[in-house]
C-alpha atoms as a PDB file:
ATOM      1  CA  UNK A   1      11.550  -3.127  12.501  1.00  0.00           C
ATOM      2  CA  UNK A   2      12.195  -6.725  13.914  1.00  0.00           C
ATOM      3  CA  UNK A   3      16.128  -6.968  15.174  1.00  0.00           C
ATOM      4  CA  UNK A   4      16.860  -9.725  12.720  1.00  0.00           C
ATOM      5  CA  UNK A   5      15.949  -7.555   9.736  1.00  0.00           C
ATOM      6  CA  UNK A   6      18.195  -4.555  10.636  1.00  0.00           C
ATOM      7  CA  UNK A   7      21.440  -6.147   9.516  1.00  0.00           C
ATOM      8  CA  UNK A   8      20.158  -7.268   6.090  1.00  0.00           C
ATOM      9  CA  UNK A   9      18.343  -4.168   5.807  1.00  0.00           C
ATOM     10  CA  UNK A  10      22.103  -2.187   5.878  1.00  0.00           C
ATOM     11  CA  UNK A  11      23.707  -5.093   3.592  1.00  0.00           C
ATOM     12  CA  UNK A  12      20.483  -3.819   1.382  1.00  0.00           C
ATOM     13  CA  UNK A  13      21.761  -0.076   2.402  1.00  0.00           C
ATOM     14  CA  UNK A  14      25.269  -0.831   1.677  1.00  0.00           C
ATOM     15  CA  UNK A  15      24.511  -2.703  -1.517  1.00  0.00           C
ATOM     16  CA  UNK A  16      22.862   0.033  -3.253  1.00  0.00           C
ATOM     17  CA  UNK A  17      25.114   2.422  -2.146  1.00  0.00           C
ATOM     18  CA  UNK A  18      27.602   0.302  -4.117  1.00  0.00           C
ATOM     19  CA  UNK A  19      25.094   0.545  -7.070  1.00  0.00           C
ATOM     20  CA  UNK A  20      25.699   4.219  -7.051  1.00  0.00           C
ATOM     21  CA  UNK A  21      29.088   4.701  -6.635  1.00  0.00           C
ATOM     22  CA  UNK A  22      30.725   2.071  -8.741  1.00  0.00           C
ATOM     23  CA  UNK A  23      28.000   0.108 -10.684  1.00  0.00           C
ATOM     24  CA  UNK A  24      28.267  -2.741  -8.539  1.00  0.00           C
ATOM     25  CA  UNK A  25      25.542  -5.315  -8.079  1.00  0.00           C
ATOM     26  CA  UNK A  26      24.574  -7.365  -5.531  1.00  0.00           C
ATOM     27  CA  UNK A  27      21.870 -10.634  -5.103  1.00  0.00           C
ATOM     28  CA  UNK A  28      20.737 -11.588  -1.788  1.00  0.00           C
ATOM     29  CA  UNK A  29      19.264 -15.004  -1.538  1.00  0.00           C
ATOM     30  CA  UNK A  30      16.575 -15.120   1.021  1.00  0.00           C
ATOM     31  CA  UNK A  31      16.229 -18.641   1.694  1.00  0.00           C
ATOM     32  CA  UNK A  32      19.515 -18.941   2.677  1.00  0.00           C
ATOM     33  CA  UNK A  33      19.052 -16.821   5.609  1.00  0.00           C
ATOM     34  CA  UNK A  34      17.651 -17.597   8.672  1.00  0.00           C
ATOM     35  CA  UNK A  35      14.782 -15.725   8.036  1.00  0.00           C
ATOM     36  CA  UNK A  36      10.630 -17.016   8.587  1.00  0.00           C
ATOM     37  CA  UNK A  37       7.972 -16.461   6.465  1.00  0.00           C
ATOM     38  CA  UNK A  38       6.812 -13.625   8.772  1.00  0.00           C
ATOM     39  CA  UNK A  39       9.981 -11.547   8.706  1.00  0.00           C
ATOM     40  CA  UNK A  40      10.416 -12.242   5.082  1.00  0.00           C
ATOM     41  CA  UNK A  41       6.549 -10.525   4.485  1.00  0.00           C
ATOM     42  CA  UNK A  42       7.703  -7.735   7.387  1.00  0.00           C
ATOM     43  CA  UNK A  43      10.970  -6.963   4.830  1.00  0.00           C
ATOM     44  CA  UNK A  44       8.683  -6.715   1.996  1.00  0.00           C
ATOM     45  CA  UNK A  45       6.237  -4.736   3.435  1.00  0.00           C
ATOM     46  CA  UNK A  46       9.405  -2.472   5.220  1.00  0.00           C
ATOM     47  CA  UNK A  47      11.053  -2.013   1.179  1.00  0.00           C
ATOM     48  CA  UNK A  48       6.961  -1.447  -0.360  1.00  0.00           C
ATOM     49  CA  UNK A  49       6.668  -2.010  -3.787  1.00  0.00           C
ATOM     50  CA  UNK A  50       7.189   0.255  -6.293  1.00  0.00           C
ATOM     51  CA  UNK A  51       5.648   0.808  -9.862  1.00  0.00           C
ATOM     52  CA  UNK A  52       7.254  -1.842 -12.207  1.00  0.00           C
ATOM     53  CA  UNK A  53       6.943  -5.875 -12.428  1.00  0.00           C
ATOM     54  CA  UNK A  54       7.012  -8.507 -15.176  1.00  0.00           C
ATOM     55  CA  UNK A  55       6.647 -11.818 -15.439  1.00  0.00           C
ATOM     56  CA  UNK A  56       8.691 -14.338 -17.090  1.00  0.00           C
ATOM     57  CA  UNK A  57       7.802 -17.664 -18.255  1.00  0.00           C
ATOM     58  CA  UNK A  58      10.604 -20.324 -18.479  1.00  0.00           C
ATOM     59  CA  UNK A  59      10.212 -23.511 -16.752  1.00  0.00           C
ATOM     60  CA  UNK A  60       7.703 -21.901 -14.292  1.00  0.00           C
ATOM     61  CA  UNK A  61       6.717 -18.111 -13.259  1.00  0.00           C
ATOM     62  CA  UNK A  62       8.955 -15.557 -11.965  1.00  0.00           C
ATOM     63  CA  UNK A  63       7.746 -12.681 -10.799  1.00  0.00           C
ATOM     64  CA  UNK A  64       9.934  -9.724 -10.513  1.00  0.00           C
ATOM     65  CA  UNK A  65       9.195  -6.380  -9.429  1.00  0.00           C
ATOM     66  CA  UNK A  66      10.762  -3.069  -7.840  1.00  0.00           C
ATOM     67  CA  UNK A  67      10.405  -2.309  -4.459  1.00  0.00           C
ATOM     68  CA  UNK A  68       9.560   1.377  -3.152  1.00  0.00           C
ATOM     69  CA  UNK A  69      13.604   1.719  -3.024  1.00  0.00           C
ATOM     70  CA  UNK A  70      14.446   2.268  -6.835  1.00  0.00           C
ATOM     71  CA  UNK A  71      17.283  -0.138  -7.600  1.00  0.00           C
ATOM     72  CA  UNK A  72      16.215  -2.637  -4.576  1.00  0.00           C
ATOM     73  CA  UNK A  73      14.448  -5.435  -6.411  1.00  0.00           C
ATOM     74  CA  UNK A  74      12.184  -8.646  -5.538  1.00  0.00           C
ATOM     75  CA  UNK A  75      13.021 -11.834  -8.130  1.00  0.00           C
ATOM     76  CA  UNK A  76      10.537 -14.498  -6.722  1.00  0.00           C
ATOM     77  CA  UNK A  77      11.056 -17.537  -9.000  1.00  0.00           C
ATOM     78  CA  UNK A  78       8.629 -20.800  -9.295  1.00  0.00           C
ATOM     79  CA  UNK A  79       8.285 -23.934 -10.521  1.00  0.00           C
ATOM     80  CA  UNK A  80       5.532 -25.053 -12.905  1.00  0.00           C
ATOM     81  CA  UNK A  81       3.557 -25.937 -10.037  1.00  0.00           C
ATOM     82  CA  UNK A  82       3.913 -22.766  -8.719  1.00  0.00           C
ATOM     83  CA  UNK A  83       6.007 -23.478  -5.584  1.00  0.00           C
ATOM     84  CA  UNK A  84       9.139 -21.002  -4.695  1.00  0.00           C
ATOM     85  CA  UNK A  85      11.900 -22.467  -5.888  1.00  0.00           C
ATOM     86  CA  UNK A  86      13.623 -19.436  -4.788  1.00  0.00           C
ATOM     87  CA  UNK A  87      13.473 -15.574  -3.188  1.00  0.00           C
ATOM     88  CA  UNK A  88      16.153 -13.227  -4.116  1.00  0.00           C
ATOM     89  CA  UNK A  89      16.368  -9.131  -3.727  1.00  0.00           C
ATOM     90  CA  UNK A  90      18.816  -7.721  -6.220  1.00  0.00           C
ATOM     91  CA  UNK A  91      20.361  -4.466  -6.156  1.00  0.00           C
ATOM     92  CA  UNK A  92      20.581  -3.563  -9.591  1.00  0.00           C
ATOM     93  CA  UNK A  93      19.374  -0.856 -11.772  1.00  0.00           C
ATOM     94  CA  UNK A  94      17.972  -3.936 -13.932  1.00  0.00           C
ATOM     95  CA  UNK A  95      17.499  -7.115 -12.834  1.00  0.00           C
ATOM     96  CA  UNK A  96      19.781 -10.274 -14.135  1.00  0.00           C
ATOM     97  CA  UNK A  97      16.833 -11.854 -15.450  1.00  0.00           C
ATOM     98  CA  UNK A  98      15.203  -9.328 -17.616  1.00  0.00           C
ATOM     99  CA  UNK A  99      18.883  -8.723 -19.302  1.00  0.00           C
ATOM    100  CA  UNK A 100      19.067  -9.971 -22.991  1.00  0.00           C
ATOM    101  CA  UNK A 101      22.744 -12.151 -22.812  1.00  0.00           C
ATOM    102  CA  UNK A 102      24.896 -11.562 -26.353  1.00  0.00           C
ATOM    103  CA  UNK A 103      23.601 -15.253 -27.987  1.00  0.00           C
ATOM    104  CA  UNK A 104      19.786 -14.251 -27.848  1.00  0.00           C
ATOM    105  CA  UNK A 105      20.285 -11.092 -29.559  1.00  0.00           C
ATOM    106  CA  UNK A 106      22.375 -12.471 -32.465  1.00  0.00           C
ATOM    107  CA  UNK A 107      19.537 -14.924 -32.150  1.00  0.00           C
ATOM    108  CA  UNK A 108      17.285 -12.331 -32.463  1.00  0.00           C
ATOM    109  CA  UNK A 109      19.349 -10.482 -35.450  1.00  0.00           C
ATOM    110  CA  UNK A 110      18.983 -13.582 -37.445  1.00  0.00           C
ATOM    111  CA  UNK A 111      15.552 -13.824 -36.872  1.00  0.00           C
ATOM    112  CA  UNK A 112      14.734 -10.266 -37.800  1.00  0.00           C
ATOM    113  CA  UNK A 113      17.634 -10.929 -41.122  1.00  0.00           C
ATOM    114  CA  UNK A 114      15.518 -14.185 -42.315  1.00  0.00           C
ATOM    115  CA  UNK A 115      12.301 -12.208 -41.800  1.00  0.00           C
ATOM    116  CA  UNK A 116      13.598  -9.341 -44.049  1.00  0.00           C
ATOM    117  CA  UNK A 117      15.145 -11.709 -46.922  1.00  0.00           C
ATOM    118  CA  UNK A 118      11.422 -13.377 -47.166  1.00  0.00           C
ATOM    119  CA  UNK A 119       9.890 -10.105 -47.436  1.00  0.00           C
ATOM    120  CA  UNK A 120      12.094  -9.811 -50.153  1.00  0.00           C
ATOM    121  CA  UNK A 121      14.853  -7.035 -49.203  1.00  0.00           C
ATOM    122  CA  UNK A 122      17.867  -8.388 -51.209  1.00  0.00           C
ATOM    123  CA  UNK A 123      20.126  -7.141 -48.004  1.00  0.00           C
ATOM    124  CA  UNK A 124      19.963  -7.437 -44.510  1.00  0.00           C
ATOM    125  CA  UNK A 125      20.355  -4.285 -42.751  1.00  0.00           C
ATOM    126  CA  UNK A 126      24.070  -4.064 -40.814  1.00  0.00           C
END
């Protein structure tokens, strides 16, 4: 392992450690390192890749997926033009991104609610 990688890799350590103990979570950003593209693909090829990605479409890919470290994740975002905007791992049991926030689920609710009233249920469920 390449002597600039070791001290991220026990922020990474201490990180999910965190993630165990107290449910803390933790975002590393790494473009704002002083990290090259060949240590960056030496990281990712040190963490592996595990079984579960996704992609998300809003205002340009992002490509998320677990490394071979459960709770150690890659969030690579784009633009439309498919240039990295940005490079994060997160240490969460769930990445930020794939979290539905409180507003788009009472979006959703509504949605379902003025589905069920046109399909004629007199009462949306509560």
């Amino acid at each position: 392992m390449p002597g600039p990688l070791v001290p991220l890799l026990h922020e990474v350590r201490h990180a999910l450690a965190r993630l165990i103990d107290e449910g803390g979570e933790h975002r590393i950003d790494l473009h704002a390192l002083p990290l090259d593209a060949t240590l960056i693909d030496q990281l990712l090829a040190f963490i592996g890749r595990g079984e579960v990605e996704a992609r998300i479409d809003a205002m340009g890919p992002t490509r998320v997926h677990e490394s071979a470290i459960a709770g150690v994740w890659i969030v690579d975002y784009r633009d439309a033009d498919d240039q990295r905007l940005a490079l994060h791992l997160e240490i969460a049991t769930v990445p930020q991104i794939l979290r539905t926030d409180r507003a788009t689920l009472n979006a959703g609710l509504q949605r379902l609610d003025a589905g069920l009233a046109g399909a004629g249920d007199p009462s949306p469920p509560s």
